[in-house]
N, C-alpha and C. Protein backbone atom coordinates (compact mmCIF):
# COMPACT_ATOMS: atom_id res chain seq x y z
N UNK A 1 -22.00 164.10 199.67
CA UNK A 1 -20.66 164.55 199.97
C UNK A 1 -20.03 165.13 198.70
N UNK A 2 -19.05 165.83 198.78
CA UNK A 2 -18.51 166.77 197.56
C UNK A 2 -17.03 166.31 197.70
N UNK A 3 -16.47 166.58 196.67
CA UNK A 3 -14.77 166.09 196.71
C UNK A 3 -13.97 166.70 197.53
N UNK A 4 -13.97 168.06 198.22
CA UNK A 4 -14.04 169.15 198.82
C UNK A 4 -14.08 168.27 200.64
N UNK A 5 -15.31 167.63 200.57
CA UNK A 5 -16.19 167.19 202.07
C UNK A 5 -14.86 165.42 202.29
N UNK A 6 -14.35 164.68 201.31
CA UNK A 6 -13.77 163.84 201.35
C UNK A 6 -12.35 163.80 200.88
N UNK A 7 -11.67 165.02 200.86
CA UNK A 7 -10.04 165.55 200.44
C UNK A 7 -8.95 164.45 201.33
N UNK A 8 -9.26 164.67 202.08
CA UNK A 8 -8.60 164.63 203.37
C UNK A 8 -8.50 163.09 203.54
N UNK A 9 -9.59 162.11 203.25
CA UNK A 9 -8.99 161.31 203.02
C UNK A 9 -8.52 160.61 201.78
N UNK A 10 -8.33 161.57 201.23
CA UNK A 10 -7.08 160.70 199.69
C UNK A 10 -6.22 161.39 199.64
N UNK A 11 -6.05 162.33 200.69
CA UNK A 11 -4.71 163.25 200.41
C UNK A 11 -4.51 163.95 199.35
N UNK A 12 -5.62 165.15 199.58
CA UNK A 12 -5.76 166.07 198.63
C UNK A 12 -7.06 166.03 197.53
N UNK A 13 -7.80 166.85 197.35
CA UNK A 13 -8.47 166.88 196.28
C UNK A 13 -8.21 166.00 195.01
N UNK A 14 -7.02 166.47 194.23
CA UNK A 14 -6.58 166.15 193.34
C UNK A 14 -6.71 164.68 193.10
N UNK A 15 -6.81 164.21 194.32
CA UNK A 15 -6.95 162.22 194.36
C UNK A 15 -8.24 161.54 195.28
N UNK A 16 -8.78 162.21 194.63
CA UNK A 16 -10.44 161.84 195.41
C UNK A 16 -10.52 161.45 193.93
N UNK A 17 -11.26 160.25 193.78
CA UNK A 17 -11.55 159.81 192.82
C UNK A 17 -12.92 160.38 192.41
N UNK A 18 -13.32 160.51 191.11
CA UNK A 18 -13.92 161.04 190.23
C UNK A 18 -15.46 160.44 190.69
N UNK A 19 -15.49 159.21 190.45
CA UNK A 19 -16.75 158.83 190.71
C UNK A 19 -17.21 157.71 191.94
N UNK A 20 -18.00 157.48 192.47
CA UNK A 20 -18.09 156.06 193.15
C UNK A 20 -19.71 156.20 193.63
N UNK A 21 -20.24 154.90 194.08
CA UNK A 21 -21.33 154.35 194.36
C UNK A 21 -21.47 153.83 195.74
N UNK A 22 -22.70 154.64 196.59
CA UNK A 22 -22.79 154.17 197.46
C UNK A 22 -24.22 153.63 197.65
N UNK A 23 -24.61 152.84 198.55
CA UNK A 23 -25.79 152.08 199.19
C UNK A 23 -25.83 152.14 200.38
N UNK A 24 -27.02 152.00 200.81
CA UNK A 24 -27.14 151.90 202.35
C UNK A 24 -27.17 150.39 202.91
N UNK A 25 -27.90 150.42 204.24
CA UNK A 25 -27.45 149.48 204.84
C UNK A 25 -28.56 148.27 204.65
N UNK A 26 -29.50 148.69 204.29
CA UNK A 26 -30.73 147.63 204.35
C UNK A 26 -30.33 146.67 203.07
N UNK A 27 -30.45 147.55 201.89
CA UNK A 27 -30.47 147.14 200.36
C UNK A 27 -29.00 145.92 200.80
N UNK A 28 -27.94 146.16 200.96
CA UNK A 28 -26.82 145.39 201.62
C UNK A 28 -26.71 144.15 202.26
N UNK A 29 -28.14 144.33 203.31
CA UNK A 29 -28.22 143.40 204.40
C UNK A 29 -29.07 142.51 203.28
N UNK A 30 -29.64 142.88 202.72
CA UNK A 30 -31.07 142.07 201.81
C UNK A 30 -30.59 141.36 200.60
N UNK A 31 -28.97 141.44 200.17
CA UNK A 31 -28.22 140.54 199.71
C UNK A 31 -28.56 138.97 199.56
N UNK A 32 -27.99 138.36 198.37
CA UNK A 32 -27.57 136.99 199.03
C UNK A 32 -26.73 136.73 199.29
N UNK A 33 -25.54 137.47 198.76
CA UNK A 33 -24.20 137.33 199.26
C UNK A 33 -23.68 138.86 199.57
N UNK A 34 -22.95 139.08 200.65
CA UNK A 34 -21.97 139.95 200.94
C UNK A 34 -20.23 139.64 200.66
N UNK A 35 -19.42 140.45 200.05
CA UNK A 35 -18.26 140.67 200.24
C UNK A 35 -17.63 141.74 200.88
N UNK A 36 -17.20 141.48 201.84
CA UNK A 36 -16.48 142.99 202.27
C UNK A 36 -14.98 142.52 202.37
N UNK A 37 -14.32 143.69 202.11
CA UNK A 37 -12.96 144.03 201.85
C UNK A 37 -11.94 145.17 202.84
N UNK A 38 -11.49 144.66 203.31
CA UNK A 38 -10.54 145.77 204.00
C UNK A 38 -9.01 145.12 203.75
N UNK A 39 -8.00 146.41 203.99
CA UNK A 39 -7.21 146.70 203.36
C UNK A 39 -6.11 147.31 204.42
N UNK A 40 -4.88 147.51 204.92
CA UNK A 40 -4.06 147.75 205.88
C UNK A 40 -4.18 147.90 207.24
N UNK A 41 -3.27 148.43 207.77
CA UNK A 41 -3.16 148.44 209.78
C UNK A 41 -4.33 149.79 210.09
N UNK A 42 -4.78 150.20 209.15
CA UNK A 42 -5.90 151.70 209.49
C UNK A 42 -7.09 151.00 209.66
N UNK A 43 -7.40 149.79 209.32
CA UNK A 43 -8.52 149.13 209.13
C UNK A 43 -8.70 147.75 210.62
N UNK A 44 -7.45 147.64 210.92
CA UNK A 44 -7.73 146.32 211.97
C UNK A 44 -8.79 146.72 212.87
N UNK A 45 -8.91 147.73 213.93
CA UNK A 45 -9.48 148.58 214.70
C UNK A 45 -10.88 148.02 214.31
N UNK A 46 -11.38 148.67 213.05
CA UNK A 46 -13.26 148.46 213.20
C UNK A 46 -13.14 147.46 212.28
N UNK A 47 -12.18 146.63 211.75
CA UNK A 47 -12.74 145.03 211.45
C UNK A 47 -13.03 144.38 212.67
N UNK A 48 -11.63 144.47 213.78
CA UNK A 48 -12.25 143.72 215.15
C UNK A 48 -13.32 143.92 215.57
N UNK A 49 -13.99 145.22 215.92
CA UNK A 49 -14.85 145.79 216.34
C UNK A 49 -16.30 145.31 215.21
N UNK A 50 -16.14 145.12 214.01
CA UNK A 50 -17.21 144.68 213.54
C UNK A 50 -17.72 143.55 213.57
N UNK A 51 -16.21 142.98 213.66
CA UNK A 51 -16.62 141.27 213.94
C UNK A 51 -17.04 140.69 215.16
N UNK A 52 -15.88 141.23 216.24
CA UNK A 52 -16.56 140.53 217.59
C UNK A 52 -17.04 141.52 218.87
N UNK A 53 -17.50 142.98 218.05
CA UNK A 53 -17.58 143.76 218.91
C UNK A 53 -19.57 143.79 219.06
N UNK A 54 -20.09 144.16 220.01
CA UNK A 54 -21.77 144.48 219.20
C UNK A 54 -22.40 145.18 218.06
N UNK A 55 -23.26 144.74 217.58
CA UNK A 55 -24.12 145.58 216.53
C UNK A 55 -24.15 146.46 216.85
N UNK A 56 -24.03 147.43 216.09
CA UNK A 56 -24.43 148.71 216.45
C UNK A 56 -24.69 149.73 215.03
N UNK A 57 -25.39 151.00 215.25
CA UNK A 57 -25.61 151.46 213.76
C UNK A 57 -24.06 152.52 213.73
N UNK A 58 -23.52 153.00 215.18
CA UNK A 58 -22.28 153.55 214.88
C UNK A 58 -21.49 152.78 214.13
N UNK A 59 -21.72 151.78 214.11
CA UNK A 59 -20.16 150.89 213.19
C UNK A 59 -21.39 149.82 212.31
N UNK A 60 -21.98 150.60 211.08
CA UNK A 60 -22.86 149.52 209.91
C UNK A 60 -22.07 148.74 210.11
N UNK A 61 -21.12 148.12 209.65
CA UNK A 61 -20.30 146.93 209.45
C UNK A 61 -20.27 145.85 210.08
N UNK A 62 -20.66 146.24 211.72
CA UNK A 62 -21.01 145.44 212.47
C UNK A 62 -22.29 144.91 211.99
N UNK A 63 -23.37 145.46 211.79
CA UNK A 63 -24.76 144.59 211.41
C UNK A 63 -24.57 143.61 210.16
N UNK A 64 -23.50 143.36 209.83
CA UNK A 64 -22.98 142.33 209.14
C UNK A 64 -22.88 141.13 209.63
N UNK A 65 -22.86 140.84 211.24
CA UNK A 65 -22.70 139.95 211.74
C UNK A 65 -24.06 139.04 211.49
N UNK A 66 -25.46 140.00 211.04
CA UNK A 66 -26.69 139.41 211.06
C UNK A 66 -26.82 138.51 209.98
N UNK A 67 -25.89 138.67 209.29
CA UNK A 67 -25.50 137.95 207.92
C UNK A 67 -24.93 136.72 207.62
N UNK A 68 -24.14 136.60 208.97
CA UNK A 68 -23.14 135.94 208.31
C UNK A 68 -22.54 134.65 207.36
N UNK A 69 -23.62 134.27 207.65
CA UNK A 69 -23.12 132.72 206.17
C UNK A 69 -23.35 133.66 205.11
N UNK A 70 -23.74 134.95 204.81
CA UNK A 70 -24.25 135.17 203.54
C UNK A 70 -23.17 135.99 203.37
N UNK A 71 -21.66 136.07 204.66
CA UNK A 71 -20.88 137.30 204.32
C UNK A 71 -19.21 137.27 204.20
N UNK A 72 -18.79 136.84 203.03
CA UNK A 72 -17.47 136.71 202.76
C UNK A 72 -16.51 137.86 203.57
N UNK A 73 -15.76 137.73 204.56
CA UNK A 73 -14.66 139.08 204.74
C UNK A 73 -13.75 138.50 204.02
N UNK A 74 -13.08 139.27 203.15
CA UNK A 74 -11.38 139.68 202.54
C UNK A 74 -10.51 140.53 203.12
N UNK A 75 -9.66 140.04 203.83
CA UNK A 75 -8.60 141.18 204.54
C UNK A 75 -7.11 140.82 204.20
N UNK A 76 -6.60 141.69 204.48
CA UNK A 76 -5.24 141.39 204.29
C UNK A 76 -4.59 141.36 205.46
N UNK A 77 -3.09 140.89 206.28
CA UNK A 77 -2.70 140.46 207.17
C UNK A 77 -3.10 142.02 208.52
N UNK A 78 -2.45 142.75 207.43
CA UNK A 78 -2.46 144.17 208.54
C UNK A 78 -4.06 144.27 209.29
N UNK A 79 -5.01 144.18 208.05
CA UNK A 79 -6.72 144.86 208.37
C UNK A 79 -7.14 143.12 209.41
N UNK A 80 -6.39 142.32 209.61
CA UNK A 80 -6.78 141.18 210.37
C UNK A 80 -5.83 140.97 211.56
N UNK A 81 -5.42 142.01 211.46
CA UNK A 81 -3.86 141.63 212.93
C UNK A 81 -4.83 142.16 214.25
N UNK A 82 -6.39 142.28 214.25
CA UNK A 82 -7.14 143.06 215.62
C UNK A 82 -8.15 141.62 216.09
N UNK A 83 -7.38 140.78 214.94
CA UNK A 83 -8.31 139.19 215.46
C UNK A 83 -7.72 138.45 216.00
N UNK A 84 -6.66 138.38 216.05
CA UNK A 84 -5.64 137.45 216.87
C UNK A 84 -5.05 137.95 217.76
């Protein structure tokens, strides 16, 4: 992806951050520990859906569930208001 291909979501070029690191899904799953992190009301949607929705490869996040003693979630009230 190019800064160009991901603008849009940081609102604008200018705030696409410079660098970042991604992995796929296996290297992830093959962990001993997972942390995942989500963050406001844009996020409740596919936390619910990852947590108590099915596996699926449309939503990686969900195959997290295969994990789970090995998988810390961190959310904040908003990215957890799709669990209650």
């Amino acid at each position: 992806m190019t800064r160009s291909d991901v603008a849009r979501e940081f609102g604008g070029e200018h705030r696409v951050i410079p660098r970042a690191l991604t992995m796929g899904v296996a290297p992830i799953l093959a962990a001993r520990s997972i942390l995942m992190l989500a963050t406001g009301t844009h996020k409740a949607d596919v936390v619910a859906r990852a947590l108590n929705g099915p596996m699926t490869a449309d939503l990686p996040a969900s195959l997290l569930q295969s994990g789970a003693p090995r998988v810390t979630w961190m959310l904040d009230e908003p990215a957890a208001a799709g669990l209650f």
